[in-house]
PDB file of N, CA and C in Angstrom:
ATOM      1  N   UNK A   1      82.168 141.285  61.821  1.00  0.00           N
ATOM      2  CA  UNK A   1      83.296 140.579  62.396  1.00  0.00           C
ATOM      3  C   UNK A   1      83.702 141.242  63.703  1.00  0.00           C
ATOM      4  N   UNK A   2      83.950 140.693  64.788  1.00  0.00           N
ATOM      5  CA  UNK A   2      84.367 141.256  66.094  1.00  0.00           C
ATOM      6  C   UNK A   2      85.885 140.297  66.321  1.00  0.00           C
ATOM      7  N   UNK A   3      86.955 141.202  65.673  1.00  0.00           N
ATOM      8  CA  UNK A   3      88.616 140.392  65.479  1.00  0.00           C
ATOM      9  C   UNK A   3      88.574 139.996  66.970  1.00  0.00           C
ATOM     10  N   UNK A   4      88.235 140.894  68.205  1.00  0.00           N
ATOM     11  CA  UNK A   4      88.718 140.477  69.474  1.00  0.00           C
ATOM     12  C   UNK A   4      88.218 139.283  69.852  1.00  0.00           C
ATOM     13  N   UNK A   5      87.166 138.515  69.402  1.00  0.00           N
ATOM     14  CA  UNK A   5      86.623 137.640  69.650  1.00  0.00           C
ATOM     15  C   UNK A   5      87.573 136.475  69.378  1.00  0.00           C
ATOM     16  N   UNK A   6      88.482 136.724  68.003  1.00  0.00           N
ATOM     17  CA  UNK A   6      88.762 135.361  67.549  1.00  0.00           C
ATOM     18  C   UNK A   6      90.311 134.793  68.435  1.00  0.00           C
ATOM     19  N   UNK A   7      90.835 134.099  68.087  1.00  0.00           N
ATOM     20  CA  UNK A   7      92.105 133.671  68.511  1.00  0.00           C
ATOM     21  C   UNK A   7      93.152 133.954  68.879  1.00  0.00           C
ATOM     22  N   UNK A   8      93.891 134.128  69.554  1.00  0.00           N
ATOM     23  CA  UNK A   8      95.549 134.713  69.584  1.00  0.00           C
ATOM     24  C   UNK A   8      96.043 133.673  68.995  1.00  0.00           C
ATOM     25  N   UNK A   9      96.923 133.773  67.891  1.00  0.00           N
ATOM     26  CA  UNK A   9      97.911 132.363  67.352  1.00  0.00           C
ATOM     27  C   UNK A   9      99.098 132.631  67.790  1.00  0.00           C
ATOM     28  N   UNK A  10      99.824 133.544  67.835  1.00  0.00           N
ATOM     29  CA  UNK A  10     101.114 134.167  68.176  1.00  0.00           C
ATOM     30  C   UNK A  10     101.680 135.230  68.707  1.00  0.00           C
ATOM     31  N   UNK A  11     101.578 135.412  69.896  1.00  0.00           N
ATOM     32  CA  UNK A  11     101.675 136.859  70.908  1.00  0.00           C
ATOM     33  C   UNK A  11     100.288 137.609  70.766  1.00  0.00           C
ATOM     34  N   UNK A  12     100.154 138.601  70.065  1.00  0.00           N
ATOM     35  CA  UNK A  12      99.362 139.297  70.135  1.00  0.00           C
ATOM     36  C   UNK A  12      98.417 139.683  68.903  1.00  0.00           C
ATOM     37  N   UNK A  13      98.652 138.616  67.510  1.00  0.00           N
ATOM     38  CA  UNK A  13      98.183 138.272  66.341  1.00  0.00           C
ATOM     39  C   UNK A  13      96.953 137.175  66.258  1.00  0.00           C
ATOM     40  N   UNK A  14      95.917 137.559  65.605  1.00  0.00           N
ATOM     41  CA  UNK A  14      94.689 136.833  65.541  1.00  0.00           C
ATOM     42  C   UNK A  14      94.557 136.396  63.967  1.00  0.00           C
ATOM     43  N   UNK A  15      93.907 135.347  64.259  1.00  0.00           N
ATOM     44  CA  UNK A  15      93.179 134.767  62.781  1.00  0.00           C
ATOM     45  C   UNK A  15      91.735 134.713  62.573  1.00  0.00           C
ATOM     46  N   UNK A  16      91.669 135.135  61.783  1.00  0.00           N
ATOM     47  CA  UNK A  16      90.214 135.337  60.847  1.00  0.00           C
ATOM     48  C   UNK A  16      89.864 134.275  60.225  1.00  0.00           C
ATOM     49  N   UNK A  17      89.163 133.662  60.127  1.00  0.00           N
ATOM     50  CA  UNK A  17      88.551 132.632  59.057  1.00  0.00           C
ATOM     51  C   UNK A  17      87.293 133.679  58.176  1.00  0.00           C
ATOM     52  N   UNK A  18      87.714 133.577  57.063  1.00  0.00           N
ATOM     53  CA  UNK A  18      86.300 134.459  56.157  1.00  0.00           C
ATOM     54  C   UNK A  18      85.229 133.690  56.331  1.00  0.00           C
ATOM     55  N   UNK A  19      84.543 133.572  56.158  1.00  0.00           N
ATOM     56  CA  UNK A  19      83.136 132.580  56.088  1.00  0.00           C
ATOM     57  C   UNK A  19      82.434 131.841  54.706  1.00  0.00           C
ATOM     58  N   UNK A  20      82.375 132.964  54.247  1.00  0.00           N
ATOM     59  CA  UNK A  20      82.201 133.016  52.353  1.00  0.00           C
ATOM     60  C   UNK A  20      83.470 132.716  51.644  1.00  0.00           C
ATOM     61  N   UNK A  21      84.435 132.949  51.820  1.00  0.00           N
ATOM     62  CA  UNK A  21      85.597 132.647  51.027  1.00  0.00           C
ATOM     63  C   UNK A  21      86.721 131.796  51.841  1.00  0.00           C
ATOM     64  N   UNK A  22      87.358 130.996  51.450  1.00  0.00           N
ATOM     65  CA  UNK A  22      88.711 129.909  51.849  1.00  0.00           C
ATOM     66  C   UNK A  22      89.624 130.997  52.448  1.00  0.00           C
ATOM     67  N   UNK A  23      89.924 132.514  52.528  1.00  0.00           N
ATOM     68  CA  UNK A  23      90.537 132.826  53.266  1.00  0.00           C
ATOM     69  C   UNK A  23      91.235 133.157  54.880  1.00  0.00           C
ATOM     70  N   UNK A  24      92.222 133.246  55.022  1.00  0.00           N
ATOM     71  CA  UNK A  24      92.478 133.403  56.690  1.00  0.00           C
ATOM     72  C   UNK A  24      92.862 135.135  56.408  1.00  0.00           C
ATOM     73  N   UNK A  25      92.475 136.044  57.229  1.00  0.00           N
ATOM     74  CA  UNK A  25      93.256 136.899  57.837  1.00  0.00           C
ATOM     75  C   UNK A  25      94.382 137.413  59.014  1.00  0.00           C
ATOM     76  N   UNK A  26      95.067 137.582  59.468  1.00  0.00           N
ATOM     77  CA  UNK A  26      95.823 137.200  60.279  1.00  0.00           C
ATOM     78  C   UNK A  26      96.059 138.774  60.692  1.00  0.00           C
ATOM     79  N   UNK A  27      95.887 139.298  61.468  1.00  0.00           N
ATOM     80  CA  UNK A  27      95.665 140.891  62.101  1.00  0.00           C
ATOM     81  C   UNK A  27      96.378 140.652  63.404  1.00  0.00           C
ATOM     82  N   UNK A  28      96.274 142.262  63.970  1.00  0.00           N
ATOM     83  CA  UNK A  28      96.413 142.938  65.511  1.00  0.00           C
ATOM     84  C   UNK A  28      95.554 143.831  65.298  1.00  0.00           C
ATOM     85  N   UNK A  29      95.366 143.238  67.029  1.00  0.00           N
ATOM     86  CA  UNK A  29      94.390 144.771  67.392  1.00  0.00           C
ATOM     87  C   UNK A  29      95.307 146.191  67.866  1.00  0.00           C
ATOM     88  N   UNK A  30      94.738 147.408  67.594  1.00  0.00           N
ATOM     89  CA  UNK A  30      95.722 148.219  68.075  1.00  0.00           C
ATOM     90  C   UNK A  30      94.649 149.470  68.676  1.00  0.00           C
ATOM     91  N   UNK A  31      94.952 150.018  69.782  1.00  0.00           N
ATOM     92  CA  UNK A  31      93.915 151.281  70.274  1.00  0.00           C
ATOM     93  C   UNK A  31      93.224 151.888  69.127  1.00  0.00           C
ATOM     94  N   UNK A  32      94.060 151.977  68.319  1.00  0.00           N
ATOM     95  CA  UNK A  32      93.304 152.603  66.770  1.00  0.00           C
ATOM     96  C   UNK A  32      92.328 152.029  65.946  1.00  0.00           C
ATOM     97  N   UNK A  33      92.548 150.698  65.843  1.00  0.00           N
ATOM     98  CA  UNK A  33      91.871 149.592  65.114  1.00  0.00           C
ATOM     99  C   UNK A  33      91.992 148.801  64.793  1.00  0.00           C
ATOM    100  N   UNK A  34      92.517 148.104  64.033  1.00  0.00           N
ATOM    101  CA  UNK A  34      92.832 146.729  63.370  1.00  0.00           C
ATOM    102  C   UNK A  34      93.594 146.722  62.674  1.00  0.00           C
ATOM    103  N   UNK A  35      95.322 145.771  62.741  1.00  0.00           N
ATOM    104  CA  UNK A  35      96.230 146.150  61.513  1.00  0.00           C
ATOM    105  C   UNK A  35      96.060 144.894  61.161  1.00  0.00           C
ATOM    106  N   UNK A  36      95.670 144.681  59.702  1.00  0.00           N
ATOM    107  CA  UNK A  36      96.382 143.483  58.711  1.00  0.00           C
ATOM    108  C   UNK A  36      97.139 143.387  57.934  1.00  0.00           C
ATOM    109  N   UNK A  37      97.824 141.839  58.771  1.00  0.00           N
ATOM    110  CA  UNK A  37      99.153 141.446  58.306  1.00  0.00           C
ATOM    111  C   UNK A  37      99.350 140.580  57.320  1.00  0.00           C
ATOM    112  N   UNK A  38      98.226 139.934  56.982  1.00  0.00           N
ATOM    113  CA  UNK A  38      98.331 138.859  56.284  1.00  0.00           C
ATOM    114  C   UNK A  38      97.182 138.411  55.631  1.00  0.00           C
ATOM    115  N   UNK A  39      96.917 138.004  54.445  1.00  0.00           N
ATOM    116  CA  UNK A  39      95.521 137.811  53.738  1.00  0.00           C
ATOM    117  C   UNK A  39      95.746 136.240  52.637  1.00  0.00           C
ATOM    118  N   UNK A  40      95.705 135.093  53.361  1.00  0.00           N
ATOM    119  CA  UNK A  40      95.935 133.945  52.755  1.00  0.00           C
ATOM    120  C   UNK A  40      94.999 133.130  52.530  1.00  0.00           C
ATOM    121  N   UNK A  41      95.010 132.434  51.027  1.00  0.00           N
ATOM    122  CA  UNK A  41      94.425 131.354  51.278  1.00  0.00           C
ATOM    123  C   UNK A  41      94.180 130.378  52.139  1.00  0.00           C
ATOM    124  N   UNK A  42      93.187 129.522  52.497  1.00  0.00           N
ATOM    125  CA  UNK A  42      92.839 128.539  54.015  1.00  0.00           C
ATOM    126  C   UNK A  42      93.996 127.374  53.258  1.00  0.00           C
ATOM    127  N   UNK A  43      94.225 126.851  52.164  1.00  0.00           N
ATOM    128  CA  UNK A  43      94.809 125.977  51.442  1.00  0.00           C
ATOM    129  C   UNK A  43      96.312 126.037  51.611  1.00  0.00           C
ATOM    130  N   UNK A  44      96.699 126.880  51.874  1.00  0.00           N
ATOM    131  CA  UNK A  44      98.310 127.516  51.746  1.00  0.00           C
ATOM    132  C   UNK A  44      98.407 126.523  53.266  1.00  0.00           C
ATOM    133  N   UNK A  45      99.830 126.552  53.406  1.00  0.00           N
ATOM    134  CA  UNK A  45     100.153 126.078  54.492  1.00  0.00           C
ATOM    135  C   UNK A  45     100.188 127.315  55.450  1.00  0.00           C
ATOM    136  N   UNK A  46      99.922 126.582  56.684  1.00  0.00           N
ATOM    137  CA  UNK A  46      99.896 127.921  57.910  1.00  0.00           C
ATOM    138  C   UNK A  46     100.817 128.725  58.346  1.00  0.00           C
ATOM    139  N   UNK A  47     102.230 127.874  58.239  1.00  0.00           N
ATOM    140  CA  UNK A  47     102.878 128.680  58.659  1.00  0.00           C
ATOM    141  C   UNK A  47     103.541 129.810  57.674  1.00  0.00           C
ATOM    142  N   UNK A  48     103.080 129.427  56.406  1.00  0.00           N
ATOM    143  CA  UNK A  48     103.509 131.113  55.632  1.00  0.00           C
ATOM    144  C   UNK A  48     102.900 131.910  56.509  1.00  0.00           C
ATOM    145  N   UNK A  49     101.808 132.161  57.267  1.00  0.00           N
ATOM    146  CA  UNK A  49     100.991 133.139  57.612  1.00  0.00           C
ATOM    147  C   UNK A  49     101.782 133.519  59.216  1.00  0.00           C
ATOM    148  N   UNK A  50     102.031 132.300  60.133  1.00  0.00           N
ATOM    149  CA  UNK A  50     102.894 132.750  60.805  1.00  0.00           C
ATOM    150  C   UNK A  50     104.479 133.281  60.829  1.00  0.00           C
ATOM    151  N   UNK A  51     105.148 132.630  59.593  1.00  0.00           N
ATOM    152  CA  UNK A  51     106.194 133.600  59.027  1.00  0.00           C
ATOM    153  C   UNK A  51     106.283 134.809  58.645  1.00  0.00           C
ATOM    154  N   UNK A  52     104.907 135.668  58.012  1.00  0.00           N
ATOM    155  CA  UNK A  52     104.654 136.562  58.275  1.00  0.00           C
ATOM    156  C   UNK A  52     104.369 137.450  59.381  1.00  0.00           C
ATOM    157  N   UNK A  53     103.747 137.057  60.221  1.00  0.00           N
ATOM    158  CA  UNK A  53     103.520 137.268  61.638  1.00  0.00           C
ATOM    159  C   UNK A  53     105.039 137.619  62.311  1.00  0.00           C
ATOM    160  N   UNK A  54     105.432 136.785  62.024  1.00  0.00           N
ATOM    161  CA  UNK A  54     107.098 137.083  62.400  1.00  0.00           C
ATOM    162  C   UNK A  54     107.857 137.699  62.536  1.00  0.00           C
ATOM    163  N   UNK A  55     107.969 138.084  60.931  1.00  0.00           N
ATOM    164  CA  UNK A  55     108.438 139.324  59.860  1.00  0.00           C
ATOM    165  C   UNK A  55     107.509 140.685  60.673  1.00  0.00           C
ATOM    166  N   UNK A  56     106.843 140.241  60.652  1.00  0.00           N
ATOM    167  CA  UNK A  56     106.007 141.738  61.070  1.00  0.00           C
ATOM    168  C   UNK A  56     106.514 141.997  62.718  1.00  0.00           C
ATOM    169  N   UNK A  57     107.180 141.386  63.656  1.00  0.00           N
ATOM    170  CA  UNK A  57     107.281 141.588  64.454  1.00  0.00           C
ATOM    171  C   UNK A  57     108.804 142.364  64.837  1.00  0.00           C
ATOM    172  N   UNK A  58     109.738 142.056  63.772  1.00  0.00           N
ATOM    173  CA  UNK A  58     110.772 142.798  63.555  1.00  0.00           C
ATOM    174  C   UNK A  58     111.111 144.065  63.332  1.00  0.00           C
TER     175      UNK A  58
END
């Protein structure tokens, strides 16, 4: 997986699509590495995942 590759959805937060499994990941990149914020089903509605995103920005 190369996270920098994938999307910005919200400031500076990316989404993952798993490949093998219905999940989204929803991360930042950080000089250090990779923080994840969020680990949802593709089925769930999206914006739980950006409500999290949110929360995490507080």
């Amino acid at each position: 997986m190369f996270p920098d590759a994938r999307p910005v959805i919200h400031r500076d937060a990316r989404r993952i699509l798993v490949q093998r499994f219905p999940y989204c990941l929803f991360c930042r990149l950080d000089r250090d590495g990779v923080i994840l914020i969020a680990c949802l089903h593709a089925a769930r509605d999206p914006e739980l995942g950006h409500s999290r995103i949110a929360d995490e920005n507080r």
